[in-house]
C-alpha atoms as a PDB file:
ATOM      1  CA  UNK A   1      12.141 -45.963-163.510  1.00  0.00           C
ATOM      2  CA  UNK A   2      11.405 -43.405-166.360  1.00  0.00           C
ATOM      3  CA  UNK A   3       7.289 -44.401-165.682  1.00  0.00           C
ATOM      4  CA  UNK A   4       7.725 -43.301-162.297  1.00  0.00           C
ATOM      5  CA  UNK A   5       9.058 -40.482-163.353  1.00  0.00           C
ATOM      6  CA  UNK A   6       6.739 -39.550-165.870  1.00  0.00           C
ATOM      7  CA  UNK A   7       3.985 -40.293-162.949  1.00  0.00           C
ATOM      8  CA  UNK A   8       5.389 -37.222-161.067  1.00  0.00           C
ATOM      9  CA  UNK A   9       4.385 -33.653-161.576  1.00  0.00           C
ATOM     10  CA  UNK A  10       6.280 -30.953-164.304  1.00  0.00           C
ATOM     11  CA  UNK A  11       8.730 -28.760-162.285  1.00  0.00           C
ATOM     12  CA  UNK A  12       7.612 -25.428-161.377  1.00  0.00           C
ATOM     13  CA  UNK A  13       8.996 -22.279-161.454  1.00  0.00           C
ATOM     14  CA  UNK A  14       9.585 -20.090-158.247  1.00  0.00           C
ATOM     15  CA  UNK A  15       6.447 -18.928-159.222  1.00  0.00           C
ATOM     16  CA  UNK A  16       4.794 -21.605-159.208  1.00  0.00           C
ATOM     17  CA  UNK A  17       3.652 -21.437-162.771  1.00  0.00           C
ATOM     18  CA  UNK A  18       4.982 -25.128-164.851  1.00  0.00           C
ATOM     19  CA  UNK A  19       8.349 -24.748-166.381  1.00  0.00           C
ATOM     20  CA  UNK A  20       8.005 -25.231-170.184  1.00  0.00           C
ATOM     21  CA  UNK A  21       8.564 -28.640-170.925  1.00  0.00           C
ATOM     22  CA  UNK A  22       8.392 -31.541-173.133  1.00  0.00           C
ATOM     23  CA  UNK A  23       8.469 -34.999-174.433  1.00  0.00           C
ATOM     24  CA  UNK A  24      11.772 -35.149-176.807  1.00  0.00           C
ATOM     25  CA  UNK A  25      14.558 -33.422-177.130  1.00  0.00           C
ATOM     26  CA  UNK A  26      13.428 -32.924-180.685  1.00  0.00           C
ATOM     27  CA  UNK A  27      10.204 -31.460-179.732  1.00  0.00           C
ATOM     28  CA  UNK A  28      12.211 -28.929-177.042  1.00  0.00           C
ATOM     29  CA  UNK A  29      14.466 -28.131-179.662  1.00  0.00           C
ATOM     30  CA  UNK A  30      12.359 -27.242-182.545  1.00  0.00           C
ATOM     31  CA  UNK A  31       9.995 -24.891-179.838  1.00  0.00           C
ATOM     32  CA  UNK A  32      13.455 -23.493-179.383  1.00  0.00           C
ATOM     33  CA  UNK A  33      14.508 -22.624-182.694  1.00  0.00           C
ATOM     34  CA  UNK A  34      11.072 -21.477-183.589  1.00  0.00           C
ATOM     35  CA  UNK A  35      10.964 -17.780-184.769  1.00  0.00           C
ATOM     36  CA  UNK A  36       8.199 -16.960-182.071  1.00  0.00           C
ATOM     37  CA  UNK A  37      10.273 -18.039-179.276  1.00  0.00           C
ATOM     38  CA  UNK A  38      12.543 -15.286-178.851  1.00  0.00           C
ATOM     39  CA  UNK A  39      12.941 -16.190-175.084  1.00  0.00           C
ATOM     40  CA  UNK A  40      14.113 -19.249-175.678  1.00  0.00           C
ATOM     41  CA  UNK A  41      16.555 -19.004-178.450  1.00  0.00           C
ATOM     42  CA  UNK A  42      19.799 -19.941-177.632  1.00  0.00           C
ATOM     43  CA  UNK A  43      18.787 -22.197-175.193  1.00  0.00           C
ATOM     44  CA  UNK A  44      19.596 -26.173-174.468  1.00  0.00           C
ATOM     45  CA  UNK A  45      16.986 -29.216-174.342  1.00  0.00           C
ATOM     46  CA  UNK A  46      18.345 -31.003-171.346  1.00  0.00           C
ATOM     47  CA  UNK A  47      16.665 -34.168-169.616  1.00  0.00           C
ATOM     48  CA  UNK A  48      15.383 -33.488-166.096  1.00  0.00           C
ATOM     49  CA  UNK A  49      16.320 -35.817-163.376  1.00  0.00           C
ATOM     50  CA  UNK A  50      13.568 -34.572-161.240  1.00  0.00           C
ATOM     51  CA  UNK A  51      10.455 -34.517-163.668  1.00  0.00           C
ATOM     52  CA  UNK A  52      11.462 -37.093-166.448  1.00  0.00           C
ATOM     53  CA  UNK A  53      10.756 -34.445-168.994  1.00  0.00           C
ATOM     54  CA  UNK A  54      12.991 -32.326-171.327  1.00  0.00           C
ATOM     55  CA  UNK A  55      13.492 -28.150-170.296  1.00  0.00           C
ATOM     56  CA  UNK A  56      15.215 -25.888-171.993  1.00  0.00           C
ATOM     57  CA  UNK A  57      17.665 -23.915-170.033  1.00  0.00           C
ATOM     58  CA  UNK A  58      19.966 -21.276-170.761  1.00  0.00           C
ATOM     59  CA  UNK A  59      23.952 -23.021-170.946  1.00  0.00           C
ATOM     60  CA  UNK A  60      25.216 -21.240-167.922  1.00  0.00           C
ATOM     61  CA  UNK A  61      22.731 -22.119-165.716  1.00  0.00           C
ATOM     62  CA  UNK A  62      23.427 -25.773-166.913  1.00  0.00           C
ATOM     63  CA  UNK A  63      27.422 -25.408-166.226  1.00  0.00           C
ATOM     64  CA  UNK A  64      28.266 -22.919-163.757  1.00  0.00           C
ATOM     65  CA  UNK A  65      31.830 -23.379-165.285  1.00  0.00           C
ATOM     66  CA  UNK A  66      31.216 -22.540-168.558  1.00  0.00           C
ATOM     67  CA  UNK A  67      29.492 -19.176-167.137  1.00  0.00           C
ATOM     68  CA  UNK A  68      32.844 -18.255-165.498  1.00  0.00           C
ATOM     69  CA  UNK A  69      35.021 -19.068-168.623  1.00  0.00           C
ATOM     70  CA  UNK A  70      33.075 -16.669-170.705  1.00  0.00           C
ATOM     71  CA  UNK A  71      32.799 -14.436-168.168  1.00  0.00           C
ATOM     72  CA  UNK A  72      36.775 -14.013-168.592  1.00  0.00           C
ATOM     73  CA  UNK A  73      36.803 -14.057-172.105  1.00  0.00           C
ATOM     74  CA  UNK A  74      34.186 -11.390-172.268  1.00  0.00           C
END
């Protein structure tokens, strides 16, 4: 299954540029934290079900709940 995956294409943004994306969650974490990545710090490595490959994504776009809780307590 993961092969097949893996096979497939990197997801694309809107754009149509690739979305960042990687092999481990280790490697997607460490480009995270990395000083020069101020886009992406705060963000989560998640697993893609479409691509096979690790994103990082901001934690309300991951749970639209947690968006709305904070959203309250802000």
């Amino acid at each position: 299954m993961w092969n097949e995956l893996l096979e497939r294409e990197p997801c694309r943004r809107p754009s149509g540029n690739f979305r960042a994306y990687f092999s481990t969650k280790e490697e997607a974490e460490a480009f995270a934290a990395d000083p020069g990545n101020t886009d992406y710090h705060g963000d989560i490595a998640h697993l893609c079900h479409k691509c096979g490959r690790y994103h990082l994504s901001r934690p309300e776009w991951l749970v639209p709940q947690f968006a709305r809780h904070m959203r309250s307590v802000n």
